[in-house]
Protein backbone atom coordinates (compact mmCIF):
# COMPACT_ATOMS: atom_id res chain seq x y z
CA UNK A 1 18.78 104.39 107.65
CA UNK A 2 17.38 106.93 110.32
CA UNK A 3 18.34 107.33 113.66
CA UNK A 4 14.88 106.88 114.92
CA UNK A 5 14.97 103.61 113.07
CA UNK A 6 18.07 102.42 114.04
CA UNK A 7 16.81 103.37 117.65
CA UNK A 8 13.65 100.93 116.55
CA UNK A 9 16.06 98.23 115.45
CA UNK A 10 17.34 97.90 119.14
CA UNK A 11 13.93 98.14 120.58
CA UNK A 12 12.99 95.58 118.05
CA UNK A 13 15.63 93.45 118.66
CA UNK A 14 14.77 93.11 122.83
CA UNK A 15 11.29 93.06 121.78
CA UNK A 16 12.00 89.50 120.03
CA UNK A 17 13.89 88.43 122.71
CA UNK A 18 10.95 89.09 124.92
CA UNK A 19 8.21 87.89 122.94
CA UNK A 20 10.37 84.78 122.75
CA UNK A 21 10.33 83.90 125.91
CA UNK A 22 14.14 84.06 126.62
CA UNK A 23 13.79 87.66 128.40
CA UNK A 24 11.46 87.88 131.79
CA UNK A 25 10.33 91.26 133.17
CA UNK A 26 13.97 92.46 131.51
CA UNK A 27 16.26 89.46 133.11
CA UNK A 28 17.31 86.27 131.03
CA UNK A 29 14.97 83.37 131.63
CA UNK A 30 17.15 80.42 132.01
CA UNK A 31 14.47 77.87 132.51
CA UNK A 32 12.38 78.84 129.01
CA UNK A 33 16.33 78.81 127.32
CA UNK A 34 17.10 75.10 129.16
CA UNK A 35 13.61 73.92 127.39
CA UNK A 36 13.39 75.92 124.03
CA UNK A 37 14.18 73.22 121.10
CA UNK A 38 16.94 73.76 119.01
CA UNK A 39 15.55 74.78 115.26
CA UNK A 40 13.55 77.88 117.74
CA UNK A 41 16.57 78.90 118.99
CA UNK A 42 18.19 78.90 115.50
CA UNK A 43 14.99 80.91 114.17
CA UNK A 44 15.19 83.54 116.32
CA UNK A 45 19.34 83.53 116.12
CA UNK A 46 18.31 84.38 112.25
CA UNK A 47 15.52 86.46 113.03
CA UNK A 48 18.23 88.45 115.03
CA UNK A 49 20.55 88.33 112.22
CA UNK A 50 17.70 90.10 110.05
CA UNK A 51 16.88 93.04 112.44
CA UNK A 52 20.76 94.03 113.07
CA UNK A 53 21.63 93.50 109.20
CA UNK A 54 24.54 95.44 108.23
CA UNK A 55 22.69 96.88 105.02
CA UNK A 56 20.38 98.93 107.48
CA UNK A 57 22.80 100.53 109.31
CA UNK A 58 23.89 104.08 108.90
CA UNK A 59 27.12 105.01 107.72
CA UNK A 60 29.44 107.11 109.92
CA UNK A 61 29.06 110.88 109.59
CA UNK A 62 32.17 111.63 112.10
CA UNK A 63 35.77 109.85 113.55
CA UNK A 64 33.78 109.65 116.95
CA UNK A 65 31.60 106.49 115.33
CA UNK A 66 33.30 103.51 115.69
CA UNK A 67 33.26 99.78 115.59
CA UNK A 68 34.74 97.38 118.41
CA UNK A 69 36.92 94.78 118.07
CA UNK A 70 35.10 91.05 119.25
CA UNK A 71 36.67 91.07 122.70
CA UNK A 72 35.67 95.05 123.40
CA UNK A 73 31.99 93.88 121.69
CA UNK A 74 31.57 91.11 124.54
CA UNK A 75 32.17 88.39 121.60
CA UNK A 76 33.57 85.04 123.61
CA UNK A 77 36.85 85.96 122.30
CA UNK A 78 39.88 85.18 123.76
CA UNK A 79 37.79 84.53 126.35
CA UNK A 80 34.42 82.71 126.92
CA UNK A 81 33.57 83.34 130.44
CA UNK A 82 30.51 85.42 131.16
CA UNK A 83 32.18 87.55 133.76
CA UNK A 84 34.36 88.81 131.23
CA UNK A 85 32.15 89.63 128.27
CA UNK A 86 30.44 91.21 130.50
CA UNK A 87 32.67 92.99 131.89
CA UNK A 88 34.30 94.23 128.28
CA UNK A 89 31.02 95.41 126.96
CA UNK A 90 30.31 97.40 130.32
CA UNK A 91 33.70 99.21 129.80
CA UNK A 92 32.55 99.73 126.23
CA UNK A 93 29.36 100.91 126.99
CA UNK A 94 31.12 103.75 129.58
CA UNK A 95 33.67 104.84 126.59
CA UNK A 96 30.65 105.07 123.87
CA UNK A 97 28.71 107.24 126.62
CA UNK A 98 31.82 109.79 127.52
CA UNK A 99 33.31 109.94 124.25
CA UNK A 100 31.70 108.38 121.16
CA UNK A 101 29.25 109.54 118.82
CA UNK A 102 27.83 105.62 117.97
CA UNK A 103 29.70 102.48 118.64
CA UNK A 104 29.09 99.28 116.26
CA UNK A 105 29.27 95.59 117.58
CA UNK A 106 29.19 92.12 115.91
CA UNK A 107 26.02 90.35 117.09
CA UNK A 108 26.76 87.50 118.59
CA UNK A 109 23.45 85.84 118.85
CA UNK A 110 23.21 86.30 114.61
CA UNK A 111 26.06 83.94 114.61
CA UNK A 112 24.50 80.71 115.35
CA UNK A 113 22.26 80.17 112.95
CA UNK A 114 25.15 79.62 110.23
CA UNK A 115 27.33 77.68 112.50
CA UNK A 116 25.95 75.12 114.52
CA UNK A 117 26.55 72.00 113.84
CA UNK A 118 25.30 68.83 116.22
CA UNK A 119 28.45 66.98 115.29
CA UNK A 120 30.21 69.42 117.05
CA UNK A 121 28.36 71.02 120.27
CA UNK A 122 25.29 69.68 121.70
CA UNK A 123 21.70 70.86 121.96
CA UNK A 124 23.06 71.64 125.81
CA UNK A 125 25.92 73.64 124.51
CA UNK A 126 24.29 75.78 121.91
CA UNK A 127 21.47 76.47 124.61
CA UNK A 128 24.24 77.74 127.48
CA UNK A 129 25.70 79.97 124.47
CA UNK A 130 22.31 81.52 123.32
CA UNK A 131 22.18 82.18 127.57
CA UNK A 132 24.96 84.07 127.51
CA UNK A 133 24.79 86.16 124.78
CA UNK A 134 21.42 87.51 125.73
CA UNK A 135 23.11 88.32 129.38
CA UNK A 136 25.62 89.85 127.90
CA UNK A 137 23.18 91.97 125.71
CA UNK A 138 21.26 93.09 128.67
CA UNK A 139 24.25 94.10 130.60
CA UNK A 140 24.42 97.14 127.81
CA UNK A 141 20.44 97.12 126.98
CA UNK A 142 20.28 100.94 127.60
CA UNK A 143 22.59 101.88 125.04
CA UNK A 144 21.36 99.04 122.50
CA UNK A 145 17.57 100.25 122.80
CA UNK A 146 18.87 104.45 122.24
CA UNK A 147 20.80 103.72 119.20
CA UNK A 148 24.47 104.25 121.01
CA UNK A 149 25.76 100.52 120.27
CA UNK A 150 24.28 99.08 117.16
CA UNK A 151 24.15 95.62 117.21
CA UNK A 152 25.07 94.36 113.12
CA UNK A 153 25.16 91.16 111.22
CA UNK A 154 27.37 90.55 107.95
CA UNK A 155 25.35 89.08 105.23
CA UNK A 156 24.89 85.41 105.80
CA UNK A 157 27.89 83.27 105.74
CA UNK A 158 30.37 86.12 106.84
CA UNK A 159 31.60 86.29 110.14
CA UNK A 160 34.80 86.22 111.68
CA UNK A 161 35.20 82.20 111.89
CA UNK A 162 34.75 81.89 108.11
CA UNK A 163 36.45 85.62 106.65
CA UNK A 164 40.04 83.92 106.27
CA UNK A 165 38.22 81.65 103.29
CA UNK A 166 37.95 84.44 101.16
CA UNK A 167 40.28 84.87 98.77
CA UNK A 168 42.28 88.15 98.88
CA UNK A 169 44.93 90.35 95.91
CA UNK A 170 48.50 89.38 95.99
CA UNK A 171 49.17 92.68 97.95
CA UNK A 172 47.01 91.91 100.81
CA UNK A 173 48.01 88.14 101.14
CA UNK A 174 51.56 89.57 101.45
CA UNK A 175 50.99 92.20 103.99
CA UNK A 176 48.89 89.64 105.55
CA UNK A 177 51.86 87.33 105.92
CA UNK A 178 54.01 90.02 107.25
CA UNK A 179 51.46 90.85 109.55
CA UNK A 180 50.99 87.26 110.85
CA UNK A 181 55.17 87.39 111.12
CA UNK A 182 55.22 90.13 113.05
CA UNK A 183 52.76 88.98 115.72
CA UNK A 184 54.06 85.42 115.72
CA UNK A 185 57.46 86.74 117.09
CA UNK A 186 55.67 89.07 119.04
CA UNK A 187 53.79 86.70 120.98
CA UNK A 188 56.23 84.29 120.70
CA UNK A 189 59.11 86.96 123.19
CA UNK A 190 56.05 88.10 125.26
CA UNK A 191 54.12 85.08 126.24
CA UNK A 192 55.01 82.92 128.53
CA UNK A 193 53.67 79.22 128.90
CA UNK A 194 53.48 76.87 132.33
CA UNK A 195 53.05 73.03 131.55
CA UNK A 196 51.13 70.17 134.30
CA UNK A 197 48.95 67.80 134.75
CA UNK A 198 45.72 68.22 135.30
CA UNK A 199 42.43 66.52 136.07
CA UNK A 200 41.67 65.59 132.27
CA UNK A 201 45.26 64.92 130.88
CA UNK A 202 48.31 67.77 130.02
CA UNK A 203 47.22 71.01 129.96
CA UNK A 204 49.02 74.49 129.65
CA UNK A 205 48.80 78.34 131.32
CA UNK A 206 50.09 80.95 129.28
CA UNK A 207 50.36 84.43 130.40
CA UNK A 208 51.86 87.81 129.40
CA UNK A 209 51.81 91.56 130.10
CA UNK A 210 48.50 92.83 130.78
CA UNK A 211 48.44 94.75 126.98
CA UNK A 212 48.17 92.17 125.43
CA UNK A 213 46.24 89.48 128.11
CA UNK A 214 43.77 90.15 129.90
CA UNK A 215 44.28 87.44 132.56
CA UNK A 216 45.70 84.14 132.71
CA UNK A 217 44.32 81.31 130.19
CA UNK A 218 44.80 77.82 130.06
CA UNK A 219 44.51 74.77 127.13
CA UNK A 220 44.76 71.41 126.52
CA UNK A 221 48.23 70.41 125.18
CA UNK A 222 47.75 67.90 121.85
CA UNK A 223 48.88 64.57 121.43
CA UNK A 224 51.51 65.15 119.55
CA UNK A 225 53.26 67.36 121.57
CA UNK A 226 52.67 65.35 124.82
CA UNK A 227 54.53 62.29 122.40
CA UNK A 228 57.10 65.06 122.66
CA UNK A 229 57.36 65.21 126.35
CA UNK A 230 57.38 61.62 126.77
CA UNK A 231 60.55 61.39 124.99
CA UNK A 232 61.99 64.57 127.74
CA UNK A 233 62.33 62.08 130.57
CA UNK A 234 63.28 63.90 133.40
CA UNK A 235 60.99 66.72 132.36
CA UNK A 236 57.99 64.58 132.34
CA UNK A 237 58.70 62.69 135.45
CA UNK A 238 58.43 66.46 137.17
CA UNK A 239 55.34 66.86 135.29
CA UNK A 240 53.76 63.57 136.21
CA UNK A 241 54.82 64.34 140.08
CA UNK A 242 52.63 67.43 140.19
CA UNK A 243 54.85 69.94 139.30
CA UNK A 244 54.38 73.15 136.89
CA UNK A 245 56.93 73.32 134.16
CA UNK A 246 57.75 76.63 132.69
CA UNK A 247 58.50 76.11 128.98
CA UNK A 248 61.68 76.55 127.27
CA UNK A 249 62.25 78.42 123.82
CA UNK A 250 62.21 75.26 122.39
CA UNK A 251 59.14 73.76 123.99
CA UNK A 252 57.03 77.39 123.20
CA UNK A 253 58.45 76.40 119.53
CA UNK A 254 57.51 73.01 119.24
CA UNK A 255 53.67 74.15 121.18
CA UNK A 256 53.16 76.33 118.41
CA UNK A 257 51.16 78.95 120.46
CA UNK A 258 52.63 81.68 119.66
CA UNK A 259 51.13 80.63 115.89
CA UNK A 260 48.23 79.97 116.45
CA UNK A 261 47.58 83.17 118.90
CA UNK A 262 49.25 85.03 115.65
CA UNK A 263 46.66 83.50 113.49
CA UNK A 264 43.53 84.55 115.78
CA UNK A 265 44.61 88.02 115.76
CA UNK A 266 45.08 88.53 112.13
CA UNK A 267 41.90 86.47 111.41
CA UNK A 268 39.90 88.93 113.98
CA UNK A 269 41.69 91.74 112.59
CA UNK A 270 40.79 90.98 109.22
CA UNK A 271 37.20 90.85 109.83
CA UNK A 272 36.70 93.68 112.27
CA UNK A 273 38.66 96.46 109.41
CA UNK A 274 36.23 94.96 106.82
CA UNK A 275 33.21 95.32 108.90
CA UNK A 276 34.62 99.28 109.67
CA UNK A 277 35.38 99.80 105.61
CA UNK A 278 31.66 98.71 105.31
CA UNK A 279 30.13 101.12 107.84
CA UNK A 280 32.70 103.67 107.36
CA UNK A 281 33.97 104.31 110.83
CA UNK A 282 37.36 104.55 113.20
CA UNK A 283 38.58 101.13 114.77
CA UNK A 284 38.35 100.72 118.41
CA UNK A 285 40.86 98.42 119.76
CA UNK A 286 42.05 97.81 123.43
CA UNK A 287 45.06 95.25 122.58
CA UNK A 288 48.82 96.56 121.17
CA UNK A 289 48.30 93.25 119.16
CA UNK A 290 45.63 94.11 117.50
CA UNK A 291 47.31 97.76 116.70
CA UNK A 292 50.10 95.32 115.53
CA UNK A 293 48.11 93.71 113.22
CA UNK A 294 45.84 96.82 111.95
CA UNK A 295 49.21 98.66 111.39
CA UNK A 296 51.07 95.90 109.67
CA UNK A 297 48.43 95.43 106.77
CA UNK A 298 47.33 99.10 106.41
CA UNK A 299 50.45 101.21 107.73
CA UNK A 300 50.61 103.22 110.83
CA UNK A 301 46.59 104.54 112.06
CA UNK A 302 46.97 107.64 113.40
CA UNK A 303 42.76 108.02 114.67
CA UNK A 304 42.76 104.31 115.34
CA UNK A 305 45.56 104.49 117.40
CA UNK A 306 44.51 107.22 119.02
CA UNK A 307 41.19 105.74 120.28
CA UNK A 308 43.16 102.89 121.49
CA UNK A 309 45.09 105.21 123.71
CA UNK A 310 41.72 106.65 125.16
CA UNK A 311 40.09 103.54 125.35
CA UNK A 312 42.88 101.86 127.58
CA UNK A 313 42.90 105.10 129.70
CA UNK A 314 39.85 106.94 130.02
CA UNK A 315 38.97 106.11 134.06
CA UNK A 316 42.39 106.91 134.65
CA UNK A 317 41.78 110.31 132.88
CA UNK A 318 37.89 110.36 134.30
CA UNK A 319 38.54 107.84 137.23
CA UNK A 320 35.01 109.11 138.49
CA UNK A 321 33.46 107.71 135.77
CA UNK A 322 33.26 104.37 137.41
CA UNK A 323 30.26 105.26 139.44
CA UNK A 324 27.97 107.12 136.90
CA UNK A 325 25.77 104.64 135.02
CA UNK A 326 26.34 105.69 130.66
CA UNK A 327 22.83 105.95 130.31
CA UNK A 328 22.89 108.89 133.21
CA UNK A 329 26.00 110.52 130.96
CA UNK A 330 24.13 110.30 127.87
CA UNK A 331 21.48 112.45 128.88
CA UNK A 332 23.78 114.70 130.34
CA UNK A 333 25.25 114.85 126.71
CA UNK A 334 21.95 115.75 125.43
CA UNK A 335 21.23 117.91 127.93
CA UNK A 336 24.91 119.88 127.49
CA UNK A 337 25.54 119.03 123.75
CA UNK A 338 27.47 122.01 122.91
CA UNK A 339 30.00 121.50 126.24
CA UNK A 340 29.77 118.36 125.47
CA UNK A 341 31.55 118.48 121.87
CA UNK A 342 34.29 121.11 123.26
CA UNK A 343 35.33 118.60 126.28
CA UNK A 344 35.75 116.07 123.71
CA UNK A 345 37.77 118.36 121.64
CA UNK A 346 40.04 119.55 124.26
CA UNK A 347 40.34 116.10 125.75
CA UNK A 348 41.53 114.78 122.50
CA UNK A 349 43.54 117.57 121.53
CA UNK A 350 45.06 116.85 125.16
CA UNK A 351 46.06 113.33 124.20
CA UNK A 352 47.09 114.41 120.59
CA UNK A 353 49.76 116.81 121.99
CA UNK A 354 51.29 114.51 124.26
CA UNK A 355 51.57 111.62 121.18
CA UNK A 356 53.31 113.78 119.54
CA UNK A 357 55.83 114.61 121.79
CA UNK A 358 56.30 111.42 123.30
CA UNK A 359 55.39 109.09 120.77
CA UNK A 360 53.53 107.41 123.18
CA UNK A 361 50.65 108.05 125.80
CA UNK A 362 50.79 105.57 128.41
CA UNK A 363 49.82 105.14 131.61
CA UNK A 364 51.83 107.62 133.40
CA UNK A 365 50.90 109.98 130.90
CA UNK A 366 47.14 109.68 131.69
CA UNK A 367 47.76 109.91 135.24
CA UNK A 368 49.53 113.06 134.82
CA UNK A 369 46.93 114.75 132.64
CA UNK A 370 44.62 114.37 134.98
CA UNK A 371 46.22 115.40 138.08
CA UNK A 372 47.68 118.67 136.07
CA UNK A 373 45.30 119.36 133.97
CA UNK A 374 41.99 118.33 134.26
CA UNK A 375 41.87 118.08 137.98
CA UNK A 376 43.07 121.59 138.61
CA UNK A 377 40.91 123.17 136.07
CA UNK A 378 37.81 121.51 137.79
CA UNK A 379 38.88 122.96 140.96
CA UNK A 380 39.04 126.09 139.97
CA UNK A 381 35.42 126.05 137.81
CA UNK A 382 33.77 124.62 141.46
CA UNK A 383 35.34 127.83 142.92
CA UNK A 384 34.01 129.76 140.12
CA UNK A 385 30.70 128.15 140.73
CA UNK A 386 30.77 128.03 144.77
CA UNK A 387 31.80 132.13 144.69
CA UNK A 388 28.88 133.11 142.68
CA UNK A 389 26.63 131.05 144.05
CA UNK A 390 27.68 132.26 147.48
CA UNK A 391 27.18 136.25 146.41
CA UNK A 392 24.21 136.01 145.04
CA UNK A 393 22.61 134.23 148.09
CA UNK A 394 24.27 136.91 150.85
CA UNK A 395 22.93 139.38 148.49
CA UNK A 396 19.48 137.91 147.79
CA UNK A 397 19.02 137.36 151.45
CA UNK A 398 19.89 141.06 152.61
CA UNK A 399 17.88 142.59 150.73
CA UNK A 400 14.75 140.10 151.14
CA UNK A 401 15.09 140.06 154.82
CA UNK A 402 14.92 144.14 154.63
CA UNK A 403 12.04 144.26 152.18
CA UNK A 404 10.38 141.77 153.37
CA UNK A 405 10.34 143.06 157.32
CA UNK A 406 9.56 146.69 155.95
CA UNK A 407 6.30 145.50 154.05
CA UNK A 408 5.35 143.60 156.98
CA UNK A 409 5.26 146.41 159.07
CA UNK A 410 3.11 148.70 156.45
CA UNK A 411 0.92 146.31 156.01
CA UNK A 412 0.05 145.96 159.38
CA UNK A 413 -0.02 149.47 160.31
CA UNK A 414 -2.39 150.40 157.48
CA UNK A 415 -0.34 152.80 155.66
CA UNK A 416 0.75 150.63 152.42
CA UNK A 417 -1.85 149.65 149.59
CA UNK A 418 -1.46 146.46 148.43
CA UNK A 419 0.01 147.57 145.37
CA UNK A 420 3.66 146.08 144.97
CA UNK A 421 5.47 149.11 142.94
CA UNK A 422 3.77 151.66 145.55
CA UNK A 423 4.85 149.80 148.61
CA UNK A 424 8.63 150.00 146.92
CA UNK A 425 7.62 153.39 146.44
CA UNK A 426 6.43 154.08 149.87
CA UNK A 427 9.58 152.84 151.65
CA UNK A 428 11.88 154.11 149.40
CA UNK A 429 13.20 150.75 147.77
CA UNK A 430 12.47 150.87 144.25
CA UNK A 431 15.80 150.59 143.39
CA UNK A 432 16.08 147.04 144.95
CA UNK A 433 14.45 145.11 141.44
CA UNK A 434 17.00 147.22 139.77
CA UNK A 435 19.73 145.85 142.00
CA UNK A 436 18.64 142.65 142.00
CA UNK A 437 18.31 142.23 138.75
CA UNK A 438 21.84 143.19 138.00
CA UNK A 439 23.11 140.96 140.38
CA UNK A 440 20.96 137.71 138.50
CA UNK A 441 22.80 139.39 135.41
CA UNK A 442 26.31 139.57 137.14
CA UNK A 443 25.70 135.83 138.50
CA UNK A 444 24.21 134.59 135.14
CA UNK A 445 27.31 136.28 133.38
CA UNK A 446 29.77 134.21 135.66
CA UNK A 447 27.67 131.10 135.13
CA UNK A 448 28.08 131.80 130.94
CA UNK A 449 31.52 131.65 131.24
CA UNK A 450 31.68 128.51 133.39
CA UNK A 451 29.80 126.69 130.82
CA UNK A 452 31.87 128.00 128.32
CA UNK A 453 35.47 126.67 129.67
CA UNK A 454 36.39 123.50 127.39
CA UNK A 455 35.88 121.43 130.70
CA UNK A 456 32.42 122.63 131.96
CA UNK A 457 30.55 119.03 130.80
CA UNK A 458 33.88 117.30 132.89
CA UNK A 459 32.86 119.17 135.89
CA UNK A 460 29.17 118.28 135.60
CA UNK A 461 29.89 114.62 135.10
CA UNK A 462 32.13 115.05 138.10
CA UNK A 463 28.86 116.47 140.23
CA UNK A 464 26.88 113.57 138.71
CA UNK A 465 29.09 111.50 140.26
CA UNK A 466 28.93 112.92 143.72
């Protein structure tokens, strides 16, 4: 496919959300969702499935095309709350603007039409889904309609709920279960789990470092291990008086999160690297678990981890980036293609450098590259700017002011024709075009260089953001 038609198949995809009736004057129209029946909603959850079909999508032409994990895509994955699908796909949107060539998501909405089922969610439930789905697609609608995230669909009956029921070789079931060891102990030392009672029976908060979650998250504990803490008397007296219980080793075991947490990962995992095989891009993770995973079944990832890395710490690196909408940066990016590609370069070169002698690139490590680095080479290309910007206007006005109070004068004493060359002539300035024009030269040959430095497009997204 194109890139004018995969820029069609994002218009085309809005287009049937407005037509439907579920977008209004570009916002999502609740009320039309709340009263839409349920085989409509399912039509146009295929209907979506057929414009964003993975067999129209363009493969990858560079390691700057990528494809998102579920969570980064705004897929209700670990988490279903609006705010914070939202919220991923906004950050995604900002990385695909600074740094990627194309970025590929799961749709979402394509997903319902194989998997609802009214014996388990209601018409009500499906309806509050399809809601926020759409919301989530308009939070990134820019960058859907240009062609920057593609929205794709698996063939029908493929998606990440169902993947794990294909069969696999030998070799991959094994790396597969050394994978799913790995992250079980994993999550299993890192996570930790609170127990209580709450308004609808037991129920659990488990938490970790911020790699790895997000935020906080809570469950329902199952019957069979509340049995369990019914036969830990003094344990669940504390529980039933109100209190928060931190789980022991040996309560985590017997919960079995740390399993089942294992066995979302590798599931996800699974799904997302076949999606990326099919489309032929980089992986795009945020989470070391899903690194875990990725490097556990396929060996160590040197690009994948890499974008990871950038991902996690690209407003530290860019921390003005915040307050430039991506759809503002990508027309900078056409606008400055060529400093576009060598700020990317350098950047990642940056990173590369400090992998390898670290092993890492953290945090600190982003902080420091941008408060070494990139911040004092921006400084001095604003001086660079601010200088020859500053000469060329004391020249320019000099010079006018002199010319331009000279001509005045012959002109209104009679003696000048109105001739421009003879009154330069006349007063003895011909030499000032001359001048003038090698000061526009000197000026445009400091201005060449500027946009030549490896961080020109940085310090133009930095004055975009002013």
């Amino acid at each position: 496919m194109t890139d004018d038609l995969v820029y069609t198949s994002g218009m085309v995809l809005f287009e049937l959300l407005e037509n439907s009736g579920l977008l209004k004057k570009g916002a999502v129209n609740s009320s039309h969702i709340a009263t839409s029946s349920v085989d409509d909603l399912l039509e146009l959850s295929k209907q979506s499935a057929q414009i964003t079909s993975v067999t129209n999508a363009p493969s990858a032409t560079t390691t700057f095309t990528h494809s998102a994990t579920l969570p980064l895509s705004g897929w209700p994955t670990p988490c279903v709350s609006v705010k914070c699908r939202v919220n991923n796909v906004r950050n995604l949107g900002q990385f695909a603007a600074l740094y990627s060539d194309r970025v590929y998501v799961p749709n979402f909405l394509a997903s319902h039409a194989d998997h609802w089922d009214p014996n388990e969610q209601g018409s009500a439930e499906l309806r509050e889904n399809i809601k926020n789905d759409v919301e989530v697609l308009v939070a990134v609608r820019p960058l859907i309609e240009n062609g920057h995230i593609i929205p794709v669909s698996p063939q029908s009956g493929v998606c990440a709920r169902c993947f794990n029921a294909y069969e696999s070789s030998r070799p991959e079931v094994e790396k597969s279960d050394r994978a799913r060891r790995e992250l079980e102990k994993a999550f299993f030392e890192s996570t930790t789990i609170e127990v209580f009672r709450g308004r609808d029976g037991y129920e659990l908060k488990y938490s970790g470092p911020e790699e790895i979650f997000e935020h906080d998250f809570y469950g329902d504990l199952s019957k069979e291990i509340v049995e369990q803490l019914k036969r830990m008397p003094r344990l669940h007296r504390r529980i039933l008086e109100g209190k928060r219980i931190v789980a022991s080793k040996t309560l985590r075991n017997q919960i079995g999160l740390h399993k089942q947490l294992a066995f979302n990962v590798l599931r996800d995992a699974r799904f997302e690297l076949a999606m990326s095989k099919v489309l032929g891009t980089s992986y795009l993770a945020d989470n070391v678990m899903q690194m875990r995973a990725i490097n556990a079944m396929l060996g160590s990832q040197a690009v994948e981890e890499r974008n990871t890395m950038m991902y996690n710490h690209l407003t530290t690196m860019v921390p003005f980036l915040i307050d430039i909408q991506p759809e503002d940066l990508l027309k900078m990016r056409r606008r400055e293609e060529e400093a576009f590609i060598l700020f990317r370069q350098a950047l990642t070169q940056a990173i590369e450098e400090v992998r390898q002698q670290q092993g890492v690139f953290t945090e600190q490590h982003a902080k420091a590259l941008y408060s070494d680095v990139l911040e004092p080479k921006l400084a001095v290309l604003e001086r660079q700017m601010k200088k020859g910007t500053r000469d060329l206007r004391r020249f320019t006005i000099g010079f006018t002011g002199s010319w331009a109070a000279a001509i005045s004068f012959g002109m209104l004493s009679g003696l000048l024709p109105f001739n421009l060359a003879s009154i330069a002539a006349a007063f003895g300035i011909a030499t000032v075009q001359k001048t003038t024009e090698t000061a526009l030269m000197r000026a445009g040959q400091d201005e060449t260089m500027i946009q030549e430095d490896d961080m020109y497009f940085l310090w133009k997204v930095r004055r975009l953001a002013q």
